[in-house]
PDB file of N, CA and C in Angstrom:
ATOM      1  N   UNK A   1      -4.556   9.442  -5.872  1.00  0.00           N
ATOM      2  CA  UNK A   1      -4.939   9.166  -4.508  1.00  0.00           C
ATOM      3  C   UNK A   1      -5.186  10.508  -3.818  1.00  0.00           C
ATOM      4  N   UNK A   2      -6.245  10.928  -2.646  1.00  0.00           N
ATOM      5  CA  UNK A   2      -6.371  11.679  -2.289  1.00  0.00           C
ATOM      6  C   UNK A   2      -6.409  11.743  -0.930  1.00  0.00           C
ATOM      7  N   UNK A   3      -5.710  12.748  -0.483  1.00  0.00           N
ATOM      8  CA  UNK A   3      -5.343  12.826   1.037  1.00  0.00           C
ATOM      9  C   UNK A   3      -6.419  12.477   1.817  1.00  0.00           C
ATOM     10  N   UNK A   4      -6.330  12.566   3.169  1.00  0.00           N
ATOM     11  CA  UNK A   4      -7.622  11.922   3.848  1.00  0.00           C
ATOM     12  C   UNK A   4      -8.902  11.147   3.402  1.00  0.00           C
ATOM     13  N   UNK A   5      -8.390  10.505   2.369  1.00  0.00           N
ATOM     14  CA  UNK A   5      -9.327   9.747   1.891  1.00  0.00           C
ATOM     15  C   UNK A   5      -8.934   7.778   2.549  1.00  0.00           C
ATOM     16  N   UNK A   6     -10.080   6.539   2.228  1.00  0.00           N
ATOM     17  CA  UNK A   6      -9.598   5.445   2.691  1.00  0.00           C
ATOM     18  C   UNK A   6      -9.161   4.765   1.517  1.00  0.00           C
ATOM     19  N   UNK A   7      -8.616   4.722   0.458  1.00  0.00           N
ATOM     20  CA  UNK A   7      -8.397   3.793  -0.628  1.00  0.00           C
ATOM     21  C   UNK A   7      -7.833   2.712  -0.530  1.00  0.00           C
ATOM     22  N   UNK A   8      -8.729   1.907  -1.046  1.00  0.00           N
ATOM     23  CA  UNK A   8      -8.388   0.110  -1.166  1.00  0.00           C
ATOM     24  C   UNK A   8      -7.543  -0.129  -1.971  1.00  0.00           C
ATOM     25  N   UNK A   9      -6.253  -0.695  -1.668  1.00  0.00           N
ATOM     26  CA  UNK A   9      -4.833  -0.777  -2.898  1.00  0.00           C
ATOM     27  C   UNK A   9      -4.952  -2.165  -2.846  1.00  0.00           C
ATOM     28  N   UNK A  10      -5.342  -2.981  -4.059  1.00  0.00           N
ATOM     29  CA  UNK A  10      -5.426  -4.014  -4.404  1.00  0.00           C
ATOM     30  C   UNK A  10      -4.549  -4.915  -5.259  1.00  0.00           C
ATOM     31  N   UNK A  11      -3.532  -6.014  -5.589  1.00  0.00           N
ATOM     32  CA  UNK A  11      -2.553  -6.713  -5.903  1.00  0.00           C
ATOM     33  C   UNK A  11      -3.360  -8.059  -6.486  1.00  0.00           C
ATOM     34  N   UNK A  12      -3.050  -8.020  -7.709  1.00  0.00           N
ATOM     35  CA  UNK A  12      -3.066  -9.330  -8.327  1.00  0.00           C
ATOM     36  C   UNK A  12      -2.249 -10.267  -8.775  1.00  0.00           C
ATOM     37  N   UNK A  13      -2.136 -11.258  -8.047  1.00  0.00           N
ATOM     38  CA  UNK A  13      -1.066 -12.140  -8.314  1.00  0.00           C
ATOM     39  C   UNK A  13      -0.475 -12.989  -9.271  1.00  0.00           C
ATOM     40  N   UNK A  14       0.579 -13.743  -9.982  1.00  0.00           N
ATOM     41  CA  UNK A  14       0.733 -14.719 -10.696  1.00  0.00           C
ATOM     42  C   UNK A  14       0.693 -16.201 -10.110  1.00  0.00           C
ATOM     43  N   UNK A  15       0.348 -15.950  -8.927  1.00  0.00           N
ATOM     44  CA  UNK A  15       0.614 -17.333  -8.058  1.00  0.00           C
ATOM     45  C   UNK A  15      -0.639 -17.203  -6.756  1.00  0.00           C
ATOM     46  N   UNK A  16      -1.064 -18.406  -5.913  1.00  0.00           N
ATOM     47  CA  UNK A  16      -1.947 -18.318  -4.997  1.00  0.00           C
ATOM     48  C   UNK A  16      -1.018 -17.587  -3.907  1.00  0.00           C
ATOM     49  N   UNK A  17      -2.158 -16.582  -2.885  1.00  0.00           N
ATOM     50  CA  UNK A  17      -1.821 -16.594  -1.825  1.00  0.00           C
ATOM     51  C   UNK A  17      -1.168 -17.595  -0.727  1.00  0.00           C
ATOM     52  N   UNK A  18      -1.706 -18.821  -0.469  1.00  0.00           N
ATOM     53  CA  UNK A  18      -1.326 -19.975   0.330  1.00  0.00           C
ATOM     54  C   UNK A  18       0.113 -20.348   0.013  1.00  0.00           C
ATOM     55  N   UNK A  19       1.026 -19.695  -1.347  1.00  0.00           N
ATOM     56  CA  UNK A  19       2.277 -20.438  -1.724  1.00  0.00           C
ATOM     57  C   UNK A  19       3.251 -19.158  -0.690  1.00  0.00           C
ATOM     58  N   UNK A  20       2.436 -18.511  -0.420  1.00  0.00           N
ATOM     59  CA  UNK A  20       3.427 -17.116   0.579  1.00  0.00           C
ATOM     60  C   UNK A  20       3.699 -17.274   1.839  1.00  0.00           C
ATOM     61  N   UNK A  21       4.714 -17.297   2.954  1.00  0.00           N
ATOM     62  CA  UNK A  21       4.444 -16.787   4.010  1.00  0.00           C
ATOM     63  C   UNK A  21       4.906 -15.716   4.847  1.00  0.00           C
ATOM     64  N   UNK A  22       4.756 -14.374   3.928  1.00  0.00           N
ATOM     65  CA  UNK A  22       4.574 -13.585   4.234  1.00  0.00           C
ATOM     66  C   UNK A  22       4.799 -12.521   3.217  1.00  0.00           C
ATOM     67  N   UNK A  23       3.872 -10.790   3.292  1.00  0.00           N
ATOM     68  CA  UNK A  23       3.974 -10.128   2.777  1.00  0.00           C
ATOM     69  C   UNK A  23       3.690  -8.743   2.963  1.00  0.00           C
ATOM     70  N   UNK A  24       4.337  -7.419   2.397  1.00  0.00           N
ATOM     71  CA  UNK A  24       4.141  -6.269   2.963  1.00  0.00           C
ATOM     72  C   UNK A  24       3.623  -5.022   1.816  1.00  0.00           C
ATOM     73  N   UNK A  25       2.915  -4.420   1.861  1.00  0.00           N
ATOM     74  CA  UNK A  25       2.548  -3.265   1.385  1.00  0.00           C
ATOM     75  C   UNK A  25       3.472  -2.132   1.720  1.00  0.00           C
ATOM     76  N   UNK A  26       4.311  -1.455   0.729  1.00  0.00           N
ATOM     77  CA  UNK A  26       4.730   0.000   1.182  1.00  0.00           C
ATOM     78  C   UNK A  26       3.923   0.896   0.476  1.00  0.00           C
ATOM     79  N   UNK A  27       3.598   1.695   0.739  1.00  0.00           N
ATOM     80  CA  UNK A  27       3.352   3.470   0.048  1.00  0.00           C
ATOM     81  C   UNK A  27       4.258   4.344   0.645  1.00  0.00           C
ATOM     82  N   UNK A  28       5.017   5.175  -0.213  1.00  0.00           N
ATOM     83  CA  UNK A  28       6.600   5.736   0.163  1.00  0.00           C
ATOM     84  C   UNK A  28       6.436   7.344  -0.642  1.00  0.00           C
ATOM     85  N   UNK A  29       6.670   8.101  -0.098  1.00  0.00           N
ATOM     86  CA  UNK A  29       6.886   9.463  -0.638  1.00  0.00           C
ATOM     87  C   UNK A  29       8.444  10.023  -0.039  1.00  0.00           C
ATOM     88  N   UNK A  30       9.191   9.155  -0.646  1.00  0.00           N
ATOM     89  CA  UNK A  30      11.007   8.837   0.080  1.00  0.00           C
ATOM     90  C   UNK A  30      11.455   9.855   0.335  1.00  0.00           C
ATOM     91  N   UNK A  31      11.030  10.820  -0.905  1.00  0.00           N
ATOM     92  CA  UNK A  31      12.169  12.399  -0.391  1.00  0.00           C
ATOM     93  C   UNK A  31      11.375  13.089   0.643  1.00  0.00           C
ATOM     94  N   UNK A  32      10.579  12.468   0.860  1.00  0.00           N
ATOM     95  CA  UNK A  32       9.872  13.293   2.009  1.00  0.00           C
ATOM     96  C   UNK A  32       9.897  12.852   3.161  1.00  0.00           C
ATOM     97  N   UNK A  33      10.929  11.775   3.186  1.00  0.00           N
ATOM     98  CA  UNK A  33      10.564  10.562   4.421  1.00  0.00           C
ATOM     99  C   UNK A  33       9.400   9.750   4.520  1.00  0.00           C
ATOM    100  N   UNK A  34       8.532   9.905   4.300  1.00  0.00           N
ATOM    101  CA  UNK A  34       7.304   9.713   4.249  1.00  0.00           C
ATOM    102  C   UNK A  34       7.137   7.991   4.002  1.00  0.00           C
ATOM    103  N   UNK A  35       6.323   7.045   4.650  1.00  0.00           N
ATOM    104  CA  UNK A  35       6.318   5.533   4.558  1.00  0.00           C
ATOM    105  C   UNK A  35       5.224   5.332   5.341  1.00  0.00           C
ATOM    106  N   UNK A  36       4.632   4.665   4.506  1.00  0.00           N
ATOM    107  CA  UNK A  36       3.659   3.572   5.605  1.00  0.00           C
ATOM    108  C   UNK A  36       3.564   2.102   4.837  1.00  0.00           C
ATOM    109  N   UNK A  37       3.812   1.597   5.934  1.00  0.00           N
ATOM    110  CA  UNK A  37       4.108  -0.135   5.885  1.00  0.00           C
ATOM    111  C   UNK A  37       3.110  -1.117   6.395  1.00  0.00           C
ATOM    112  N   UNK A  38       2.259  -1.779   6.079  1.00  0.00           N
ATOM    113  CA  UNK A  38       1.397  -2.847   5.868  1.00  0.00           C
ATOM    114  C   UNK A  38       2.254  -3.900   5.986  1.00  0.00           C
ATOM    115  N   UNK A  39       1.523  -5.279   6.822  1.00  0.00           N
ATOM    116  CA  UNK A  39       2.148  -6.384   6.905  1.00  0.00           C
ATOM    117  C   UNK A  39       0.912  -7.271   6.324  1.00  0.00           C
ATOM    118  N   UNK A  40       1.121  -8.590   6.415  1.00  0.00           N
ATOM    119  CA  UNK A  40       0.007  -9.319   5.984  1.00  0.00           C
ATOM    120  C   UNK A  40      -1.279  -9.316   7.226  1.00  0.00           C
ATOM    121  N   UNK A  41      -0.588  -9.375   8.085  1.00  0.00           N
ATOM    122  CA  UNK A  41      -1.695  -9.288   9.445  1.00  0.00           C
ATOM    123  C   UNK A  41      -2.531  -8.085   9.185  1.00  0.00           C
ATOM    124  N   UNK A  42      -2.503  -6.736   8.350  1.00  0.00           N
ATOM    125  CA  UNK A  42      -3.340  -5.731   8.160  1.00  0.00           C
ATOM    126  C   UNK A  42      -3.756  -5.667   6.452  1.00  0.00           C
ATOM    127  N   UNK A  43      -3.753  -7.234   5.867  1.00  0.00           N
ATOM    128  CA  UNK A  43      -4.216  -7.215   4.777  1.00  0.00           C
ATOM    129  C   UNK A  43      -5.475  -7.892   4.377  1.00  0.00           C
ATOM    130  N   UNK A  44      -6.088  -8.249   3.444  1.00  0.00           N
ATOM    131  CA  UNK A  44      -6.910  -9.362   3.723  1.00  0.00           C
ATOM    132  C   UNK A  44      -6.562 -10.226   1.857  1.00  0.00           C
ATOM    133  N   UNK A  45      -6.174 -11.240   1.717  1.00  0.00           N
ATOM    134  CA  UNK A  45      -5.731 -12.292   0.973  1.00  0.00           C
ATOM    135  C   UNK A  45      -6.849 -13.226   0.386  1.00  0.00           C
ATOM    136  N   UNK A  46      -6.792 -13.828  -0.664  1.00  0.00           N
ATOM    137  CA  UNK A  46      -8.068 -14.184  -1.141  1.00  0.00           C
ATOM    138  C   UNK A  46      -7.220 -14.806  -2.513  1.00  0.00           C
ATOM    139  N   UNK A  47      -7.306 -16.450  -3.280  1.00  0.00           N
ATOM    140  CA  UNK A  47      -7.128 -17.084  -4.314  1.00  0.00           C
ATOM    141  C   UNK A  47      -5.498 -16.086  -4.515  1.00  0.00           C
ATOM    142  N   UNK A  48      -5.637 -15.184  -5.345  1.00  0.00           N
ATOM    143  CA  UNK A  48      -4.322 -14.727  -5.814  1.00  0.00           C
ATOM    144  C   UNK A  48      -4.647 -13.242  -5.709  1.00  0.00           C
ATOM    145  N   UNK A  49      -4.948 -12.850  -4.717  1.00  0.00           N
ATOM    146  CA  UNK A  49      -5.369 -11.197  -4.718  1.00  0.00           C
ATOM    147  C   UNK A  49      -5.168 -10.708  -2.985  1.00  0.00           C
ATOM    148  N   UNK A  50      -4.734  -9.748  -3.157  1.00  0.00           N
ATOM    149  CA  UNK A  50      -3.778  -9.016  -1.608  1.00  0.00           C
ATOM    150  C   UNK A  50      -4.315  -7.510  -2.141  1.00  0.00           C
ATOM    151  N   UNK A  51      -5.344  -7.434  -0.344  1.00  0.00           N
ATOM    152  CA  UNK A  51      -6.003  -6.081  -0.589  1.00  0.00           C
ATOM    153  C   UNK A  51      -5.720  -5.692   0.808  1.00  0.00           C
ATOM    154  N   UNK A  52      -5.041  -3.821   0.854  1.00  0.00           N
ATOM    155  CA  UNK A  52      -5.150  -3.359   1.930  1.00  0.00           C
ATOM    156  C   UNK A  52      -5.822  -1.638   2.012  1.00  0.00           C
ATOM    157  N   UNK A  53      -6.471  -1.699   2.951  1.00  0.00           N
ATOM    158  CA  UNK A  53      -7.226  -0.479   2.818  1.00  0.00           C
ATOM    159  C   UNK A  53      -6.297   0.742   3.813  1.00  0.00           C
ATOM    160  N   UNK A  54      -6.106   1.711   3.364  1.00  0.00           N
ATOM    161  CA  UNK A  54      -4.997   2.990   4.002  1.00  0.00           C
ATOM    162  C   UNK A  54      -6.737   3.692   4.887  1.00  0.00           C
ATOM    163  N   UNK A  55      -5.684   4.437   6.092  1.00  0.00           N
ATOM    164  CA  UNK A  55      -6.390   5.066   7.019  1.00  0.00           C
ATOM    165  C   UNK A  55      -6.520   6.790   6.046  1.00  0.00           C
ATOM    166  N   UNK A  56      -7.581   7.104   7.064  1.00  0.00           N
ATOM    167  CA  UNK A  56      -7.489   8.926   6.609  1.00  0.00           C
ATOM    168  C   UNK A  56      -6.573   9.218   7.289  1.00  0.00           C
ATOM    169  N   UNK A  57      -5.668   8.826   8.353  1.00  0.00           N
ATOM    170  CA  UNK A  57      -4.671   9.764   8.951  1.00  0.00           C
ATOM    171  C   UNK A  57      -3.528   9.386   7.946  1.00  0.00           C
ATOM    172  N   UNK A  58      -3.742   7.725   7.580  1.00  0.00           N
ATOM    173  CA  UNK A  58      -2.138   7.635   6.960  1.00  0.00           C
ATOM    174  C   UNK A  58      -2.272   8.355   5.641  1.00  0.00           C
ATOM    175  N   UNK A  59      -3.154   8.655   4.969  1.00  0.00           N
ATOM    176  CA  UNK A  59      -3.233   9.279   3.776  1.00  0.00           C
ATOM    177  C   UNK A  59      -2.890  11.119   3.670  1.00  0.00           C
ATOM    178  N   UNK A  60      -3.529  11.470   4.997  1.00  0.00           N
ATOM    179  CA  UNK A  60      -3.507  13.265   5.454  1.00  0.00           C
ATOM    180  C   UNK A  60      -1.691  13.026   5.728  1.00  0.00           C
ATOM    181  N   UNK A  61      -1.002  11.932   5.344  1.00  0.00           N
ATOM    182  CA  UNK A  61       0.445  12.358   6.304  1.00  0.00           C
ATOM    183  C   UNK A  61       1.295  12.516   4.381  1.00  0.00           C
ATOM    184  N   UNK A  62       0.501  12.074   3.642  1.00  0.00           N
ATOM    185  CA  UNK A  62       1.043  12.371   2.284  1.00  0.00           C
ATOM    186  C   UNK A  62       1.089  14.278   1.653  1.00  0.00           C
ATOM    187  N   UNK A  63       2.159  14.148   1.110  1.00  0.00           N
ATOM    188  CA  UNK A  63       2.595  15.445   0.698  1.00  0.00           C
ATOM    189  C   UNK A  63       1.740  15.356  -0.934  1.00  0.00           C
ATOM    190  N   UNK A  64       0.884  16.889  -0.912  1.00  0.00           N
ATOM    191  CA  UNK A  64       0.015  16.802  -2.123  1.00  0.00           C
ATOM    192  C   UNK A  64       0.802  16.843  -3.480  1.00  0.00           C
ATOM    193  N   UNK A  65       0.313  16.991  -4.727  1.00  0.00           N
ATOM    194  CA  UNK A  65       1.073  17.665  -5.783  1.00  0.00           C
ATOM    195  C   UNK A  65       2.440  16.675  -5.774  1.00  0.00           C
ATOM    196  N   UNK A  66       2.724  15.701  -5.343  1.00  0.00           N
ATOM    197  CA  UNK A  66       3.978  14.868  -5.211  1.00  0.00           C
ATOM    198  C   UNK A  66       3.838  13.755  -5.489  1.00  0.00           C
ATOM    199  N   UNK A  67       4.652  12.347  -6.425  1.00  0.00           N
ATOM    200  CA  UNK A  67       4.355  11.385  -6.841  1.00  0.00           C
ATOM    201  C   UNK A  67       4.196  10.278  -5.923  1.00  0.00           C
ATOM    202  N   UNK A  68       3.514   9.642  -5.190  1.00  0.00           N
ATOM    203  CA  UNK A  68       3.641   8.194  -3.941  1.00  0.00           C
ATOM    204  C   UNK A  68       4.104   6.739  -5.228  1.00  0.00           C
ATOM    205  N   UNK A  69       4.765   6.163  -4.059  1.00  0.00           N
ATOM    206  CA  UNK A  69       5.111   4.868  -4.618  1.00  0.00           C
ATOM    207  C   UNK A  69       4.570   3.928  -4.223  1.00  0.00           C
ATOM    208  N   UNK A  70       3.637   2.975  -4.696  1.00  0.00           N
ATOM    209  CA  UNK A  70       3.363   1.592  -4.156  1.00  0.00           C
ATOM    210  C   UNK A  70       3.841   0.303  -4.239  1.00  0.00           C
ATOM    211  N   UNK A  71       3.999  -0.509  -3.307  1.00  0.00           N
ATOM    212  CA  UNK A  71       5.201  -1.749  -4.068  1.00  0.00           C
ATOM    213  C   UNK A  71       4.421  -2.644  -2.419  1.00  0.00           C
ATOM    214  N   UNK A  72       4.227  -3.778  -3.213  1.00  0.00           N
ATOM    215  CA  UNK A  72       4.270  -5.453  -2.849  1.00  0.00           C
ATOM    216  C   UNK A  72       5.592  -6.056  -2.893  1.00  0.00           C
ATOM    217  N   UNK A  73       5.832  -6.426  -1.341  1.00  0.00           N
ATOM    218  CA  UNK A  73       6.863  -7.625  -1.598  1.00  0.00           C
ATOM    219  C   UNK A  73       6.798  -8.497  -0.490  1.00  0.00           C
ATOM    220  N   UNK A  74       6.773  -9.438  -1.482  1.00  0.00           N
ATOM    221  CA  UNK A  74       6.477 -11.550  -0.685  1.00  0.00           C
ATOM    222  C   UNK A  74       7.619 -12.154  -0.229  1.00  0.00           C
ATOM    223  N   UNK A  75       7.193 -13.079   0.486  1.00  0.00           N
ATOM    224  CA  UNK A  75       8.128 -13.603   0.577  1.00  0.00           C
ATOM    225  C   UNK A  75       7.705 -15.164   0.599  1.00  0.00           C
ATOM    226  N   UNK A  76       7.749 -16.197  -0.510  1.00  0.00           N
ATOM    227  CA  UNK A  76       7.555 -17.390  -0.224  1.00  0.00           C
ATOM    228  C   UNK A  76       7.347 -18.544   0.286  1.00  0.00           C
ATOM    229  N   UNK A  77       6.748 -19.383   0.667  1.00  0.00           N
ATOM    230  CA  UNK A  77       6.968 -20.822   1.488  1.00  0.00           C
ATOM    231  C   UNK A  77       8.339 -21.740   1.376  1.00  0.00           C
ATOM    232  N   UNK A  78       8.232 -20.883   0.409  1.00  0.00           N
ATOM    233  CA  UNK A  78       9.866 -21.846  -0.435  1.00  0.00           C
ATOM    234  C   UNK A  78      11.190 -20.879  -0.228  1.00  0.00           C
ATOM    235  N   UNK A  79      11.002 -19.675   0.587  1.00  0.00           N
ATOM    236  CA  UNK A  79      12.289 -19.108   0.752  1.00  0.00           C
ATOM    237  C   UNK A  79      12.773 -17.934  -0.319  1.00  0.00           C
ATOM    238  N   UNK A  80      11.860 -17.578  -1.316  1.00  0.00           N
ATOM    239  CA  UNK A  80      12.077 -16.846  -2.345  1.00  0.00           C
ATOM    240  C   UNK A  80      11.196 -15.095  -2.381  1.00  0.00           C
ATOM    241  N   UNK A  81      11.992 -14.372  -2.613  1.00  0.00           N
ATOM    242  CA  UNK A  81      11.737 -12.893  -1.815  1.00  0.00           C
ATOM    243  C   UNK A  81      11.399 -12.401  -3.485  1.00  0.00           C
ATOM    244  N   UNK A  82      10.391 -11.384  -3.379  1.00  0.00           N
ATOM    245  CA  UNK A  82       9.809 -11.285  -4.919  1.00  0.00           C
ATOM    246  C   UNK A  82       9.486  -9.415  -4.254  1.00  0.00           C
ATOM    247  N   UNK A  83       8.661  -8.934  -5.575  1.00  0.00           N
ATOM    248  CA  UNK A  83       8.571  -7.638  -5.151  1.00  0.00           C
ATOM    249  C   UNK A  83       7.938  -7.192  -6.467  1.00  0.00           C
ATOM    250  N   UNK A  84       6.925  -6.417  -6.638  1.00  0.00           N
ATOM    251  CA  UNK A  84       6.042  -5.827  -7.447  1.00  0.00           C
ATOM    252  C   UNK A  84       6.548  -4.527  -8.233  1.00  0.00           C
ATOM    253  N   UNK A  85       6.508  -4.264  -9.328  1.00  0.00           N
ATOM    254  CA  UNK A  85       6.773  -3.017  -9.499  1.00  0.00           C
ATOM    255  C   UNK A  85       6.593  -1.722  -8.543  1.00  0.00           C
ATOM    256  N   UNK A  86       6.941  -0.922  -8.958  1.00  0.00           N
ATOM    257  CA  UNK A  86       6.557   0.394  -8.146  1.00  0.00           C
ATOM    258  C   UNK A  86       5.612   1.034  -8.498  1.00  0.00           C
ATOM    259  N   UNK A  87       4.672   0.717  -8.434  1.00  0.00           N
ATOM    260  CA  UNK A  87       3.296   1.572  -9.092  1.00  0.00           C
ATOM    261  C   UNK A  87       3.312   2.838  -8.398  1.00  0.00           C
ATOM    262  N   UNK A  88       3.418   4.161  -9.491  1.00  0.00           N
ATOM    263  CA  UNK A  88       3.564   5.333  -9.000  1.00  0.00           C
ATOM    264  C   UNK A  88       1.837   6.121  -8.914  1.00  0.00           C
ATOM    265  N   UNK A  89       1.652   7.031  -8.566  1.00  0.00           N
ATOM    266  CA  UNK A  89       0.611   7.496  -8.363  1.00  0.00           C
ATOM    267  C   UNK A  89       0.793   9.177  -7.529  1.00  0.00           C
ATOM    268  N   UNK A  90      -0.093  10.131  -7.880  1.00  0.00           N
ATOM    269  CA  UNK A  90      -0.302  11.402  -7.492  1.00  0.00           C
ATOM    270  C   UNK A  90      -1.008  11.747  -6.457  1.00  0.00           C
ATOM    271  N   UNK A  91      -0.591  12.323  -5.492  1.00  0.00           N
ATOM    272  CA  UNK A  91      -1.483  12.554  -4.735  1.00  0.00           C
ATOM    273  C   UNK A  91      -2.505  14.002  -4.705  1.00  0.00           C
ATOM    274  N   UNK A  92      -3.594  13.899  -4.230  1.00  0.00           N
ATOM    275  CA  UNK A  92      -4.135  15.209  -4.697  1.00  0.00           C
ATOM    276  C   UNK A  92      -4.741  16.056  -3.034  1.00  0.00           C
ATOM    277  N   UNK A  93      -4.671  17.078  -3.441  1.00  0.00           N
ATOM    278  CA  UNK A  93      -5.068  17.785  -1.915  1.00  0.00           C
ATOM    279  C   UNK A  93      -6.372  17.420  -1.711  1.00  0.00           C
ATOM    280  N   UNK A  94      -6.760  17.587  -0.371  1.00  0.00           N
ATOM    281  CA  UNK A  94      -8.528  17.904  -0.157  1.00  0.00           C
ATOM    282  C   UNK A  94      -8.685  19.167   0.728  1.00  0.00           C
ATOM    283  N   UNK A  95      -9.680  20.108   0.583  1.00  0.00           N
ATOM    284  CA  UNK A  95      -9.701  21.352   1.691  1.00  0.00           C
ATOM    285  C   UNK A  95     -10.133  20.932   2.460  1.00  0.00           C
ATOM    286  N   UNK A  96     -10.540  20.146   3.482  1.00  0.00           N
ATOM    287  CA  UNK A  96     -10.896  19.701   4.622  1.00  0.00           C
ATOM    288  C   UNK A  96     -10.031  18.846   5.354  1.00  0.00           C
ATOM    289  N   UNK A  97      -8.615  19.419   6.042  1.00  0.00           N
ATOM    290  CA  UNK A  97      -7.057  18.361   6.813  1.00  0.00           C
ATOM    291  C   UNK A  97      -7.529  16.996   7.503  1.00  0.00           C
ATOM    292  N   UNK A  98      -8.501  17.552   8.489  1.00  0.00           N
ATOM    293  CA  UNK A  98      -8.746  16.805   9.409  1.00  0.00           C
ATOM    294  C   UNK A  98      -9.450  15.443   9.198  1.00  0.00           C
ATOM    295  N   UNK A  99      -9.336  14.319   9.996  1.00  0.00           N
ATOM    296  CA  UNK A  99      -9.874  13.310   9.467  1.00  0.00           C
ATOM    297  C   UNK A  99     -11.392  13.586   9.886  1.00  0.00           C
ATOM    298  N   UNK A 100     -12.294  12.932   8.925  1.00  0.00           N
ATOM    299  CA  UNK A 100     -13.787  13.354   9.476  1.00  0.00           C
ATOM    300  C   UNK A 100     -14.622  11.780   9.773  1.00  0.00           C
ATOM    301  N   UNK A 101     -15.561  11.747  10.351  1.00  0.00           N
ATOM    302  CA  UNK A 101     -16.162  10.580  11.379  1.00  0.00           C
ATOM    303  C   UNK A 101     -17.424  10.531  10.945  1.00  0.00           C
TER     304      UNK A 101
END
């Protein structure tokens, strides 16, 4: 993943969207404090697939050269709380900080 960039983090499910009511996107760089949190209201949902697209600011707030964590977790119609692996990933610098328009 690369800093100030917009990347689409996409989730494929074992089950339909409609069996959920509700769910969150983290990307976490923990020792750094570092979090940004997605709800379903900033996702867009489709058959069995949960896609959310990251800002250039939330991406410029990632520390380069350092591993990010990504993780899905649902929460059922039926009351049952689930959670995706931690898909790890690198982040990479860009020479240009600022977000560009």
């Amino acid at each position: 993943m690369f800093r100030g960039t917009t990347p689409t983090l996409t989730f494929t499910l074992p089950m339909a969207v409609s069996t959920l009511s509700e769910y969150w996107v983290t990307v976490s760089q923990h020792y750094d404090n570092i979090r940004i949190d997605h709800d379903s209201s900033d996702c867009t949902a489709s058959g069995s697939t949960i896609t959310v697209t990251l800002t250039q600011e939330e991406t410029l707030r990632l520390v380069p050269d350092k591993p990010v964590y990504i993780q899905l977790r649902v929460l059922t119609t039926g009351g049952d709380a689930m959670a995706s692996e931690a898909f790890k990933a690198t982040v990479a610098d860009v020479l240009r900080e600022e977000v560009i328009a």
